[in-house]
PDB file of N, CA and C in Angstrom:
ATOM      1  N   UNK A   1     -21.986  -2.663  15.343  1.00  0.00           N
ATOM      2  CA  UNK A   1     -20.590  -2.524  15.006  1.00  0.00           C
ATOM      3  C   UNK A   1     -20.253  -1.040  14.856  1.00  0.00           C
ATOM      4  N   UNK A   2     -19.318  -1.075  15.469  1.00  0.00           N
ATOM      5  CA  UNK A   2     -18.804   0.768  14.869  1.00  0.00           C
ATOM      6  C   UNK A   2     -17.399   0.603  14.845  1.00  0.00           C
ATOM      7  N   UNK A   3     -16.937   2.130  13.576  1.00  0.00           N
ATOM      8  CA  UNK A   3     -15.996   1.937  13.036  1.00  0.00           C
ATOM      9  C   UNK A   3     -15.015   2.987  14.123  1.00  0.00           C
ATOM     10  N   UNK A   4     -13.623   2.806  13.755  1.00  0.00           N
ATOM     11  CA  UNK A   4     -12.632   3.339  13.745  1.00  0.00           C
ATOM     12  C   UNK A   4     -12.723   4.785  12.837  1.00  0.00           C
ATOM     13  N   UNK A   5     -12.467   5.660  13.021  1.00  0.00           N
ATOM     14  CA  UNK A   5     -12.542   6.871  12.065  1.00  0.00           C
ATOM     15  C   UNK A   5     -10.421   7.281  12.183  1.00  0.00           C
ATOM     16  N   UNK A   6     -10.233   7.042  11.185  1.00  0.00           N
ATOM     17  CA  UNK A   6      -9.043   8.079  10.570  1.00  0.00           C
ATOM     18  C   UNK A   6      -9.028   8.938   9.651  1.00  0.00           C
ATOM     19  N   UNK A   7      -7.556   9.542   9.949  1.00  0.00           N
ATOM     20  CA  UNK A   7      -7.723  10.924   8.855  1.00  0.00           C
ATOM     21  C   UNK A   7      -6.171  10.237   8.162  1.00  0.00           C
ATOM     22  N   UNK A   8      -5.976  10.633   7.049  1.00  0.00           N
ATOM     23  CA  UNK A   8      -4.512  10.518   6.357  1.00  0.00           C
ATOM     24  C   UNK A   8      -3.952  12.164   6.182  1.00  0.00           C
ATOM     25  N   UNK A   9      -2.616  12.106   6.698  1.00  0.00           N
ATOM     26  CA  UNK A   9      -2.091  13.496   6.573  1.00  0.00           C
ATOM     27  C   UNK A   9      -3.097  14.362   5.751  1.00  0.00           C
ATOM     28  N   UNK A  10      -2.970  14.086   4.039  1.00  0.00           N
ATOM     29  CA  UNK A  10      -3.149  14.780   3.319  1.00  0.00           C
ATOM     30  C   UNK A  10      -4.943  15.597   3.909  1.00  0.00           C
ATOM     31  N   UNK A  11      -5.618  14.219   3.965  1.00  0.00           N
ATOM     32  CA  UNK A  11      -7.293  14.465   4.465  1.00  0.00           C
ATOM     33  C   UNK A  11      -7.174  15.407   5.644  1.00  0.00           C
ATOM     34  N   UNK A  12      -6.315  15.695   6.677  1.00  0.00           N
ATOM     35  CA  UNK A  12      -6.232  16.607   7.422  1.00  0.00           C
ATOM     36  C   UNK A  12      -5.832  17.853   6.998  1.00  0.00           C
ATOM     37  N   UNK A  13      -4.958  18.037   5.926  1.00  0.00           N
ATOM     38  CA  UNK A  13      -4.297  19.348   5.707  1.00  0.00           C
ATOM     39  C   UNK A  13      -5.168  19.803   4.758  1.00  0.00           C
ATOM     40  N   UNK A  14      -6.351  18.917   4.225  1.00  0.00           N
ATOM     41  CA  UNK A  14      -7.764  19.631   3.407  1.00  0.00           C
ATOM     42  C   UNK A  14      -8.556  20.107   4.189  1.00  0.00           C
ATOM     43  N   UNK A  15      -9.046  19.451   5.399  1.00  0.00           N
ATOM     44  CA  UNK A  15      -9.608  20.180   6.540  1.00  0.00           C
ATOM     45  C   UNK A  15      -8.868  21.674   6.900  1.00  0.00           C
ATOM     46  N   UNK A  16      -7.731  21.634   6.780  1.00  0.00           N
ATOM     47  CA  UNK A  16      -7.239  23.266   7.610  1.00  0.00           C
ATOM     48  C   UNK A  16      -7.269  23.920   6.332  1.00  0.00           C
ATOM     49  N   UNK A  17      -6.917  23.581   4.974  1.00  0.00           N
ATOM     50  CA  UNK A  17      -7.274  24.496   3.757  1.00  0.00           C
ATOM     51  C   UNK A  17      -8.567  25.018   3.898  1.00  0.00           C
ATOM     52  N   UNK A  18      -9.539  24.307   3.973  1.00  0.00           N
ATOM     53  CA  UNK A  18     -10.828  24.623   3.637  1.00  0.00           C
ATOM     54  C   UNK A  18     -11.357  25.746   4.737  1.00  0.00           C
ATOM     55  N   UNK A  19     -11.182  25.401   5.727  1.00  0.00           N
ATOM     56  CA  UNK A  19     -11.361  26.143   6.666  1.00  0.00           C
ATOM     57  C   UNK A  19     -10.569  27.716   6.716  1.00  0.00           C
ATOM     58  N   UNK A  20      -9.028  27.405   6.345  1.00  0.00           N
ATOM     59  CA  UNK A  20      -8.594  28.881   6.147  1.00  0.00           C
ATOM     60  C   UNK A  20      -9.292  29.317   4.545  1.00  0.00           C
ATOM     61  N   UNK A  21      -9.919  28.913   3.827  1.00  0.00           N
ATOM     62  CA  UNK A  21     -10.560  29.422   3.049  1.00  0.00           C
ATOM     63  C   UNK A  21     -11.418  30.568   3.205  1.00  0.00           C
ATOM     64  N   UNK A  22     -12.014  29.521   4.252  1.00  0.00           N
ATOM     65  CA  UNK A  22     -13.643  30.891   4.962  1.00  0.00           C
ATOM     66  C   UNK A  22     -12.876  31.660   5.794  1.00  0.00           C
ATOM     67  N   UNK A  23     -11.688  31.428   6.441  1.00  0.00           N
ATOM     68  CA  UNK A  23     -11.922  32.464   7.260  1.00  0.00           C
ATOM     69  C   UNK A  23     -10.938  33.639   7.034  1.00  0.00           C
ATOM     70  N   UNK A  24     -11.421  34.852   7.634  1.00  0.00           N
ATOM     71  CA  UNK A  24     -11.046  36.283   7.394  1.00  0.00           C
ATOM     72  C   UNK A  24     -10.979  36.879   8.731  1.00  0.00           C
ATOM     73  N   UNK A  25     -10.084  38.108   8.756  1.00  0.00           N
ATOM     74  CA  UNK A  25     -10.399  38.485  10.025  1.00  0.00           C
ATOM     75  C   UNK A  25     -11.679  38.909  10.929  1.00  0.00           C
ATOM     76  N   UNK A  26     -12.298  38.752  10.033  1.00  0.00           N
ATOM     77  CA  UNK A  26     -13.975  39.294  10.218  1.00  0.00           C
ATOM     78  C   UNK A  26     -14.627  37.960  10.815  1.00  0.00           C
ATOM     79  N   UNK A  27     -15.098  38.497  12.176  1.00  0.00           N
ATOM     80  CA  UNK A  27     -15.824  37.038  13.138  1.00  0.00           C
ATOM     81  C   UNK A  27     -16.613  36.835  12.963  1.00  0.00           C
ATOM     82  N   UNK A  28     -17.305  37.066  11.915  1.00  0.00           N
ATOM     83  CA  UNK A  28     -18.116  36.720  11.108  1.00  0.00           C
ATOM     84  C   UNK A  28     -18.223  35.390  10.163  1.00  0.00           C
ATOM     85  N   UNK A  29     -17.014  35.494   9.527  1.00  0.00           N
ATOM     86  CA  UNK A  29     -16.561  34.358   8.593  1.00  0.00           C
ATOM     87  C   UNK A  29     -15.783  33.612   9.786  1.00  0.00           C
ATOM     88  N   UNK A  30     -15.050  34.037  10.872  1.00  0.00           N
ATOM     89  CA  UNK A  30     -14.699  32.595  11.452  1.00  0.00           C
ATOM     90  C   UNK A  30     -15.624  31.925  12.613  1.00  0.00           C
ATOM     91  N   UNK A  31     -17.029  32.311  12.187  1.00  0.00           N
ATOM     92  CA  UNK A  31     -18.007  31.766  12.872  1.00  0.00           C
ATOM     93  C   UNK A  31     -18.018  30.542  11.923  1.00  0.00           C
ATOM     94  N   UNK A  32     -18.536  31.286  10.725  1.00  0.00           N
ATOM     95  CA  UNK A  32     -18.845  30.314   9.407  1.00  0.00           C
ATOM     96  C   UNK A  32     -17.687  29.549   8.896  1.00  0.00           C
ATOM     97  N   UNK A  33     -16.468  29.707   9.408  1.00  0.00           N
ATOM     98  CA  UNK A  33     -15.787  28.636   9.294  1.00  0.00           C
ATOM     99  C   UNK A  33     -15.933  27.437   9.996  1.00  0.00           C
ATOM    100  N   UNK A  34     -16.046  27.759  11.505  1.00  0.00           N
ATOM    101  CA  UNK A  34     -16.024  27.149  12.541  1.00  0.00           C
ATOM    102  C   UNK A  34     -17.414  26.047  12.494  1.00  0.00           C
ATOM    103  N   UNK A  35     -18.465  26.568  11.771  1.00  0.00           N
ATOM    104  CA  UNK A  35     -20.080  26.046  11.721  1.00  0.00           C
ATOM    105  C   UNK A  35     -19.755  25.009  10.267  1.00  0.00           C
ATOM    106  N   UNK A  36     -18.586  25.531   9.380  1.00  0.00           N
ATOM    107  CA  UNK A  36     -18.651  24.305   8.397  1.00  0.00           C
ATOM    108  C   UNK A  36     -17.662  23.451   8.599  1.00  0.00           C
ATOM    109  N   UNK A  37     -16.932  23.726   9.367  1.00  0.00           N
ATOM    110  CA  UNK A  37     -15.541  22.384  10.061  1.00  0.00           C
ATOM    111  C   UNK A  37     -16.419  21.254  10.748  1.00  0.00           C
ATOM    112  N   UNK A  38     -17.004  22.151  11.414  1.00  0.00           N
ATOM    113  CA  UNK A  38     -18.338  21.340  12.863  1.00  0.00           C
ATOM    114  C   UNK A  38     -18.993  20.455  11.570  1.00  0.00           C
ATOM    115  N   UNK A  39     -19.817  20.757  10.713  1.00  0.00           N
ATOM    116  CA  UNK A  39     -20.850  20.021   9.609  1.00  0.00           C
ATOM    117  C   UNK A  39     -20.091  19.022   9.444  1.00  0.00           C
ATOM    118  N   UNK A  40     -18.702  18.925   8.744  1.00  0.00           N
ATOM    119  CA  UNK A  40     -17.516  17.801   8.140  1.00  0.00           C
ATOM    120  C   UNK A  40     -17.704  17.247   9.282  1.00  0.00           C
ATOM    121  N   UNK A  41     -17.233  17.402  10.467  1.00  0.00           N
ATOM    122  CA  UNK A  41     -16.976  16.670  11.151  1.00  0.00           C
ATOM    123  C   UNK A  41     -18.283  15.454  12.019  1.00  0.00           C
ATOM    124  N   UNK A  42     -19.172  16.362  11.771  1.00  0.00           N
ATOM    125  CA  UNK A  42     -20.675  15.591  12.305  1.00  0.00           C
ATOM    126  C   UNK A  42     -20.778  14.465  11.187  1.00  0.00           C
ATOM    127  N   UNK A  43     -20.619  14.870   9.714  1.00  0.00           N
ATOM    128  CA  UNK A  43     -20.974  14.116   8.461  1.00  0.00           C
ATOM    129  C   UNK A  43     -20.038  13.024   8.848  1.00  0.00           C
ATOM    130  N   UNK A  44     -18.615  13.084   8.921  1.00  0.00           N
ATOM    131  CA  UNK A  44     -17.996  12.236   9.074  1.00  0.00           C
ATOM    132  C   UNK A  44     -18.052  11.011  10.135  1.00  0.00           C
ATOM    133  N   UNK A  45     -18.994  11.529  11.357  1.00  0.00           N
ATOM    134  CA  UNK A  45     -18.903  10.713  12.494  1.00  0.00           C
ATOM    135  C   UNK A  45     -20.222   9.701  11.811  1.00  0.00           C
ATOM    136  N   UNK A  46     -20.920   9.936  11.123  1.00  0.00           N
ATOM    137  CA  UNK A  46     -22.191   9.271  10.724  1.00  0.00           C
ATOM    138  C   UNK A  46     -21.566   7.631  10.229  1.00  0.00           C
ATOM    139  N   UNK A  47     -20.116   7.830   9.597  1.00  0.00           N
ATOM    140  CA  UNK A  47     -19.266   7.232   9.328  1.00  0.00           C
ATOM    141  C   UNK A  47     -18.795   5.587  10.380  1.00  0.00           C
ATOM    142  N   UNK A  48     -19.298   6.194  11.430  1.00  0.00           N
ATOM    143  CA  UNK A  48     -18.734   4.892  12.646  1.00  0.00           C
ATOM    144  C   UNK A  48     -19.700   4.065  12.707  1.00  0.00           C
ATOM    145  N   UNK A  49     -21.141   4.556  11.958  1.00  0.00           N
ATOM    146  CA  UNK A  49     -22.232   3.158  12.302  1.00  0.00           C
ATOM    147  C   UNK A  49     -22.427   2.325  11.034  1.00  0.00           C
ATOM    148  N   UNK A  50     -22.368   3.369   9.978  1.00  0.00           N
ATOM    149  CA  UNK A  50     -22.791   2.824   8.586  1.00  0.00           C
ATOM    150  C   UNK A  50     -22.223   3.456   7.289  1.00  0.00           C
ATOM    151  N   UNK A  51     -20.825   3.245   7.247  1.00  0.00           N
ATOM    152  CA  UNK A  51     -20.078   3.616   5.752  1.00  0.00           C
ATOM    153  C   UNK A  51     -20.685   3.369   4.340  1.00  0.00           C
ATOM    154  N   UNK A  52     -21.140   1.760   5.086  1.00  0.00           N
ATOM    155  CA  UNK A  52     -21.962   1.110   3.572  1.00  0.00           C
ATOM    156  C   UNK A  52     -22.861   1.856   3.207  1.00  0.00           C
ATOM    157  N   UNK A  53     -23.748   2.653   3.320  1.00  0.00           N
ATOM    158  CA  UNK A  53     -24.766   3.121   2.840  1.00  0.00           C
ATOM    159  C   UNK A  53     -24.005   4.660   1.773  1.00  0.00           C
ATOM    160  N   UNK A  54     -22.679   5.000   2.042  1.00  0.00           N
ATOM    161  CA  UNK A  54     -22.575   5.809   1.078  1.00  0.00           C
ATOM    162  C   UNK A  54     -22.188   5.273  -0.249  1.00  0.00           C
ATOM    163  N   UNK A  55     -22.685   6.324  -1.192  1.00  0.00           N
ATOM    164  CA  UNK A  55     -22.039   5.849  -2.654  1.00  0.00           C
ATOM    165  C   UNK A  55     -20.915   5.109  -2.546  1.00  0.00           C
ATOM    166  N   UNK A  56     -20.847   4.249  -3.892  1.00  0.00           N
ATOM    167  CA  UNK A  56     -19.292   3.911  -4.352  1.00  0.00           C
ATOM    168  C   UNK A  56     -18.763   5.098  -4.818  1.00  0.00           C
ATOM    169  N   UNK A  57     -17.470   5.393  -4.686  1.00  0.00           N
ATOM    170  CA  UNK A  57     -16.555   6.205  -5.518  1.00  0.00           C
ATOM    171  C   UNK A  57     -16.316   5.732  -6.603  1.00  0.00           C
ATOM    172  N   UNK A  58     -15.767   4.743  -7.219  1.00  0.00           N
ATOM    173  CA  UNK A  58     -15.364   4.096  -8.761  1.00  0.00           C
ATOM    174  C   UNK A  58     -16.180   2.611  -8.522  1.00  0.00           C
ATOM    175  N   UNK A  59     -16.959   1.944  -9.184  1.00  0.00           N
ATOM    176  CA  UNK A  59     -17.811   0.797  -9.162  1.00  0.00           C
ATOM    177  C   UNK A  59     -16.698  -0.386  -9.171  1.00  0.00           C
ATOM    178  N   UNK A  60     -15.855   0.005  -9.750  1.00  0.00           N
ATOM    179  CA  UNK A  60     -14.693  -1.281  -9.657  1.00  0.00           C
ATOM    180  C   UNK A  60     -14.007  -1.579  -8.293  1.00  0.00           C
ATOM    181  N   UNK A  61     -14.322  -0.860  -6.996  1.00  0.00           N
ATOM    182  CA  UNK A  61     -13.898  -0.277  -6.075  1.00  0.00           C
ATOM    183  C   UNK A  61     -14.547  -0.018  -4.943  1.00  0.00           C
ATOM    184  N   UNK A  62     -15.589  -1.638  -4.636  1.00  0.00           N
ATOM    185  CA  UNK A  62     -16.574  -1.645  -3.289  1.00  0.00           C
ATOM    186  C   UNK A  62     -16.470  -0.978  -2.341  1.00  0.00           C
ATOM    187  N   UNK A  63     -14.862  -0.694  -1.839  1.00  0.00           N
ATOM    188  CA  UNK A  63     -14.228  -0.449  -0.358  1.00  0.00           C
ATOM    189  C   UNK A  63     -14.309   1.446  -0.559  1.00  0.00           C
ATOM    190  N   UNK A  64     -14.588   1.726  -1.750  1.00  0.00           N
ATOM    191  CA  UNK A  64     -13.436   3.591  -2.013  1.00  0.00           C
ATOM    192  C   UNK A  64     -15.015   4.133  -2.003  1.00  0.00           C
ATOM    193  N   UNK A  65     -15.376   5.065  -1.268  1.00  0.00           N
ATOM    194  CA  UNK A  65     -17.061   5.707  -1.069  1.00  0.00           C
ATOM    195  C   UNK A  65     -16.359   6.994  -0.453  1.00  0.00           C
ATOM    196  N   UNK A  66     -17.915   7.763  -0.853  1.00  0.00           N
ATOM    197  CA  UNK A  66     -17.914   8.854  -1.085  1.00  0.00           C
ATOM    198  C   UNK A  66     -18.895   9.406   0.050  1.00  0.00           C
ATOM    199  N   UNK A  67     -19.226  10.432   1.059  1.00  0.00           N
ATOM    200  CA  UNK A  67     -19.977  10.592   1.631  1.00  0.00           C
ATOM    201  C   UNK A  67     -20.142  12.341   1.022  1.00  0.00           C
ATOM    202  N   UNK A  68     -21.671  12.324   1.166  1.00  0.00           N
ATOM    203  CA  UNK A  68     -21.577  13.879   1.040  1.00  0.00           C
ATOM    204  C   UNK A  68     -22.211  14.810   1.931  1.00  0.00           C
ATOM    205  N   UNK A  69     -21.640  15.799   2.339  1.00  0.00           N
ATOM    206  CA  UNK A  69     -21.812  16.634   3.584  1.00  0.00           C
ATOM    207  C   UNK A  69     -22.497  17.948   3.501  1.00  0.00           C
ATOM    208  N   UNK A  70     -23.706  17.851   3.450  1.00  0.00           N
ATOM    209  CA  UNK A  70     -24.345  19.478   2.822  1.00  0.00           C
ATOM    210  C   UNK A  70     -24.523  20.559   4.155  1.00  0.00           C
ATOM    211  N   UNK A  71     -24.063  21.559   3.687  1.00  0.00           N
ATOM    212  CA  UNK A  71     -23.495  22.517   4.477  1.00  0.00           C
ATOM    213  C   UNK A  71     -23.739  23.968   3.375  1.00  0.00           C
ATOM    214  N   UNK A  72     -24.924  24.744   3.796  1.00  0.00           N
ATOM    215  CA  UNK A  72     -25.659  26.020   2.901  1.00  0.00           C
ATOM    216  C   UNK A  72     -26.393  25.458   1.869  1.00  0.00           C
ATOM    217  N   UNK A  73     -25.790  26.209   0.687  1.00  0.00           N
ATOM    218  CA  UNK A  73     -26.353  26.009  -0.501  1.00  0.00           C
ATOM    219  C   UNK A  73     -25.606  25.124  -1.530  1.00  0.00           C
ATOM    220  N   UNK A  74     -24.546  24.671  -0.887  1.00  0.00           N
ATOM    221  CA  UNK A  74     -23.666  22.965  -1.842  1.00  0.00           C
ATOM    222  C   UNK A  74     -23.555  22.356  -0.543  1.00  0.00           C
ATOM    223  N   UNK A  75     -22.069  22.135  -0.079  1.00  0.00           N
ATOM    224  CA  UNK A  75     -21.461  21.185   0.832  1.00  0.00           C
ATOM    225  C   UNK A  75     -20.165  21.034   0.319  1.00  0.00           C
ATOM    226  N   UNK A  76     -19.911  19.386   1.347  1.00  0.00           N
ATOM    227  CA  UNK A  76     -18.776  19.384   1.083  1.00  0.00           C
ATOM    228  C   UNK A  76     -18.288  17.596   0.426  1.00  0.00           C
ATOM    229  N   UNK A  77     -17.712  16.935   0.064  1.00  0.00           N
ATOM    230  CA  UNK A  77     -17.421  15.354   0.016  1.00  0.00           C
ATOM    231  C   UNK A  77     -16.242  14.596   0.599  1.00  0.00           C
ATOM    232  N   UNK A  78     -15.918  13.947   1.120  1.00  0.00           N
ATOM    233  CA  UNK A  78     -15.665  13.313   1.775  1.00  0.00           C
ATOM    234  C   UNK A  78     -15.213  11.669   1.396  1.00  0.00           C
ATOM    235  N   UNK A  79     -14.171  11.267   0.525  1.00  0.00           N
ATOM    236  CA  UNK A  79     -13.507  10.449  -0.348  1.00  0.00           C
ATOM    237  C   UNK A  79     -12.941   9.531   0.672  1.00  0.00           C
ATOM    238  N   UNK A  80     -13.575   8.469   1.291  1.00  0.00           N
ATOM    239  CA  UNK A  80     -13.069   7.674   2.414  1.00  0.00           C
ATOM    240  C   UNK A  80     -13.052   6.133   1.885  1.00  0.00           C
ATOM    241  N   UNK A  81     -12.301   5.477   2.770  1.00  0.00           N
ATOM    242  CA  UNK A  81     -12.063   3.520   2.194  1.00  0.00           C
ATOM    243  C   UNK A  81     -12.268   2.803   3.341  1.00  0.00           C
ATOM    244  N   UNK A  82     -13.210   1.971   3.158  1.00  0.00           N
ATOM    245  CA  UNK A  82     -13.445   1.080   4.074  1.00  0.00           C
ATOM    246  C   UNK A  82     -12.361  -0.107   4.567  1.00  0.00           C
ATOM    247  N   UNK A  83     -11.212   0.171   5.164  1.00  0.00           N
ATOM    248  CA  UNK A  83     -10.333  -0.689   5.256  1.00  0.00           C
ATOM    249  C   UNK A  83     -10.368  -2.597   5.790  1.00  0.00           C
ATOM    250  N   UNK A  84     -11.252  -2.355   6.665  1.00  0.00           N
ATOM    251  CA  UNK A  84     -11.558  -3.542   7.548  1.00  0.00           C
ATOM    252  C   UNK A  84     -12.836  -3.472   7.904  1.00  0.00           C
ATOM    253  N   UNK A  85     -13.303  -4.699   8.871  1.00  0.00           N
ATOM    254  CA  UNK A  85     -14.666  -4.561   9.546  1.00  0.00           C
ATOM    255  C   UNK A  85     -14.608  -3.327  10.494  1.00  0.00           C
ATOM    256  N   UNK A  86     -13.376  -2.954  10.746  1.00  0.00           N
ATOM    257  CA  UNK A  86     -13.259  -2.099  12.069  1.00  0.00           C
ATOM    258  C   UNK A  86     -12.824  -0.540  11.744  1.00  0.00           C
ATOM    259  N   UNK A  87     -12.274  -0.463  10.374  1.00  0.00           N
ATOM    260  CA  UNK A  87     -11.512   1.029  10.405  1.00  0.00           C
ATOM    261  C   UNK A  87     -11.885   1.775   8.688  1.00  0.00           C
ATOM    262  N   UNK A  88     -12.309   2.476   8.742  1.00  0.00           N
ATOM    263  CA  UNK A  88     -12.582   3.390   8.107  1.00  0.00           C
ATOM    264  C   UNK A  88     -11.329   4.970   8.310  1.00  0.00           C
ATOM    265  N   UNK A  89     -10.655   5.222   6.746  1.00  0.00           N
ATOM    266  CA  UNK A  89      -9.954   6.170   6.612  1.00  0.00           C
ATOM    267  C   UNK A  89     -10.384   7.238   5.597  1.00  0.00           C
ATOM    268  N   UNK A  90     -10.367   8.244   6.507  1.00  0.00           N
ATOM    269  CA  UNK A  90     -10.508   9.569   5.417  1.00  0.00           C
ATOM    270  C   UNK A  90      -9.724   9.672   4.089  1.00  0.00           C
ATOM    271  N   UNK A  91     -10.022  10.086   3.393  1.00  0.00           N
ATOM    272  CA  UNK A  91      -8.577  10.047   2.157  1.00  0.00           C
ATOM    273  C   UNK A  91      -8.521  11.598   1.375  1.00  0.00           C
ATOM    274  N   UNK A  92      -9.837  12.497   1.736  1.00  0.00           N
ATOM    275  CA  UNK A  92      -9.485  13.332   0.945  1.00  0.00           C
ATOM    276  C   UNK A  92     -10.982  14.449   1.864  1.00  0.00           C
ATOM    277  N   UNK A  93     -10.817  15.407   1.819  1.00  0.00           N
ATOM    278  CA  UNK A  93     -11.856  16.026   1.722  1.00  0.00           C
ATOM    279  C   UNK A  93     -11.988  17.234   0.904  1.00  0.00           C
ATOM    280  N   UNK A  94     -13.440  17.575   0.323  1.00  0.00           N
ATOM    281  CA  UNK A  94     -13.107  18.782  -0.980  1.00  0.00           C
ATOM    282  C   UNK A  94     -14.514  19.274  -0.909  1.00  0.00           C
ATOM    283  N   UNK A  95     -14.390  20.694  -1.021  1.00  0.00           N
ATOM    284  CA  UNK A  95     -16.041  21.620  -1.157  1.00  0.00           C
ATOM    285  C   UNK A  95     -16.278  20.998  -2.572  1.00  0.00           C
ATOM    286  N   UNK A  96     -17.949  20.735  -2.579  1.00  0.00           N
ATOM    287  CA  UNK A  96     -18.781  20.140  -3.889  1.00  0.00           C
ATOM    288  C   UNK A  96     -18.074  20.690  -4.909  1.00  0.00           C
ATOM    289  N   UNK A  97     -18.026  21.966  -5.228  1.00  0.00           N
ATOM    290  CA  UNK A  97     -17.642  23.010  -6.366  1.00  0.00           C
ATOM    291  C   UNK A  97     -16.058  22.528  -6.588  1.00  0.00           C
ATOM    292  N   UNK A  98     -15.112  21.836  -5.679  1.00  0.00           N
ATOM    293  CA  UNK A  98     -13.882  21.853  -6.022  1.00  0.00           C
ATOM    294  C   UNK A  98     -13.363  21.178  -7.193  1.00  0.00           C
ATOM    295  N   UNK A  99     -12.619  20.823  -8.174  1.00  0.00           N
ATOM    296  CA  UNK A  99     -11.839  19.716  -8.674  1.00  0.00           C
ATOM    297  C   UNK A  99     -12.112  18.229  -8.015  1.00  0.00           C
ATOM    298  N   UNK A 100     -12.000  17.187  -8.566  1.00  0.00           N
ATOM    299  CA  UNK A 100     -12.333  16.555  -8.349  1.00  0.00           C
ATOM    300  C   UNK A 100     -10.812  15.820  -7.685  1.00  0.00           C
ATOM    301  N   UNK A 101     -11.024  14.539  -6.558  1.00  0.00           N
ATOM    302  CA  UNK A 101     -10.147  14.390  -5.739  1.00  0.00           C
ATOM    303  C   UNK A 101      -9.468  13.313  -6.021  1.00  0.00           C
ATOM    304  N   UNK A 102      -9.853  12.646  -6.979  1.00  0.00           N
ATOM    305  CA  UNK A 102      -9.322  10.648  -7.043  1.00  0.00           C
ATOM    306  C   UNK A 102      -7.638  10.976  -7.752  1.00  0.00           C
TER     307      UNK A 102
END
Protein backbone atom coordinates (compact mmCIF):
# COMPACT_ATOMS: atom_id res chain seq x y z
CA UNK A 1 0.00 0.00 0.00
CA UNK A 2 1.32 3.48 -0.43
CA UNK A 3 0.17 6.67 0.65
CA UNK A 4 -0.86 9.89 -0.87
CA UNK A 5 1.56 12.61 0.58
CA UNK A 6 0.04 16.25 1.17
CA UNK A 7 1.13 19.42 2.41
CA UNK A 8 -1.54 22.00 4.11
CA UNK A 9 -0.83 25.67 3.21
CA UNK A 10 0.44 26.40 6.56
CA UNK A 11 3.01 22.94 6.41
CA UNK A 12 4.29 24.52 3.20
CA UNK A 13 4.91 28.07 4.29
CA UNK A 14 7.09 26.19 7.31
CA UNK A 15 9.06 24.57 4.67
CA UNK A 16 9.99 28.10 2.94
CA UNK A 17 10.49 29.66 6.64
CA UNK A 18 12.86 27.18 7.57
CA UNK A 19 14.71 27.17 4.67
CA UNK A 20 14.93 31.08 4.42
CA UNK A 21 16.25 30.63 7.86
CA UNK A 22 19.57 28.96 6.64
CA UNK A 23 19.91 30.78 3.94
CA UNK A 24 22.25 33.89 3.43
CA UNK A 25 23.80 35.26 0.63
CA UNK A 26 26.74 33.15 1.22
CA UNK A 27 26.57 29.73 -1.09
CA UNK A 28 27.57 28.27 1.43
CA UNK A 29 24.49 28.36 3.62
CA UNK A 30 22.30 27.99 0.50
CA UNK A 31 23.97 24.75 -0.09
CA UNK A 32 23.01 23.89 3.54
CA UNK A 33 19.76 25.04 3.02
CA UNK A 34 19.17 23.24 -0.01
CA UNK A 35 20.86 19.73 1.77
CA UNK A 36 18.23 20.31 4.75
CA UNK A 37 14.97 20.98 2.51
CA UNK A 38 16.31 17.69 0.48
CA UNK A 39 16.56 15.65 4.28
CA UNK A 40 12.56 16.93 5.04
CA UNK A 41 11.71 15.97 2.04
CA UNK A 42 13.41 12.34 1.82
CA UNK A 43 12.04 11.93 5.69
CA UNK A 44 8.77 12.75 4.50
CA UNK A 45 8.61 10.40 1.45
CA UNK A 46 9.44 7.42 3.99
CA UNK A 47 5.85 8.50 4.77
CA UNK A 48 4.12 6.68 1.53
CA UNK A 49 5.03 3.07 2.75
CA UNK A 50 4.71 3.20 6.50
CA UNK A 51 3.22 6.27 8.60
CA UNK A 52 2.29 3.70 11.26
CA UNK A 53 5.53 3.12 12.53
CA UNK A 54 5.94 6.83 13.62
CA UNK A 55 5.19 8.01 17.12
CA UNK A 56 1.75 9.09 18.23
CA UNK A 57 1.58 12.82 18.63
CA UNK A 58 -1.16 12.97 21.60
CA UNK A 59 -2.12 9.11 22.70
CA UNK A 60 -5.76 10.12 22.56
CA UNK A 61 -5.09 10.63 18.85
CA UNK A 62 -4.07 7.22 16.82
CA UNK A 63 -4.34 9.11 13.38
CA UNK A 64 -1.99 12.67 14.62
CA UNK A 65 2.05 11.22 14.44
CA UNK A 66 4.98 12.66 14.51
CA UNK A 67 7.94 11.74 12.26
CA UNK A 68 11.38 12.85 13.05
CA UNK A 69 13.91 13.96 10.51
CA UNK A 70 17.61 14.13 11.70
CA UNK A 71 19.55 16.40 9.76
CA UNK A 72 23.40 17.44 11.63
CA UNK A 73 23.44 17.62 15.10
CA UNK A 74 19.25 17.85 15.92
CA UNK A 75 16.80 17.75 12.90
CA UNK A 76 13.74 18.48 12.12
CA UNK A 77 9.70 17.05 13.03
CA UNK A 78 7.23 16.64 11.01
CA UNK A 79 3.42 16.77 12.70
CA UNK A 80 1.37 14.71 10.04
CA UNK A 81 -2.44 12.77 10.22
CA UNK A 82 -3.17 9.78 8.82
CA UNK A 83 -6.37 10.65 7.04
CA UNK A 84 -7.47 7.43 5.22
CA UNK A 85 -6.00 4.09 4.04
CA UNK A 86 -4.75 6.22 1.15
CA UNK A 87 -3.71 9.87 2.22
CA UNK A 88 -1.51 11.10 4.59
CA UNK A 89 -1.28 15.14 5.32
CA UNK A 90 1.50 17.20 6.45
CA UNK A 91 0.23 19.59 9.15
CA UNK A 92 3.16 21.32 10.39
CA UNK A 93 6.81 21.20 10.06
CA UNK A 94 9.38 22.64 12.85
CA UNK A 95 13.40 22.39 13.56
CA UNK A 96 13.73 19.98 16.92
CA UNK A 97 14.87 23.19 18.93
CA UNK A 98 11.61 25.11 17.79
CA UNK A 99 8.37 25.73 19.99
CA UNK A 100 6.34 23.24 19.93
CA UNK A 101 3.60 22.89 16.99
CA UNK A 102 0.09 21.30 18.24
Amino acid sequence: MTFEIRFTGSAAEDLERLYDFILTPDTQEVSLAERALRAVYEGIATLRASPFTCRKAQSNLPFLRELIIPFGRSGYLALFEIDDRDTVTILAVRHQLEDDYY
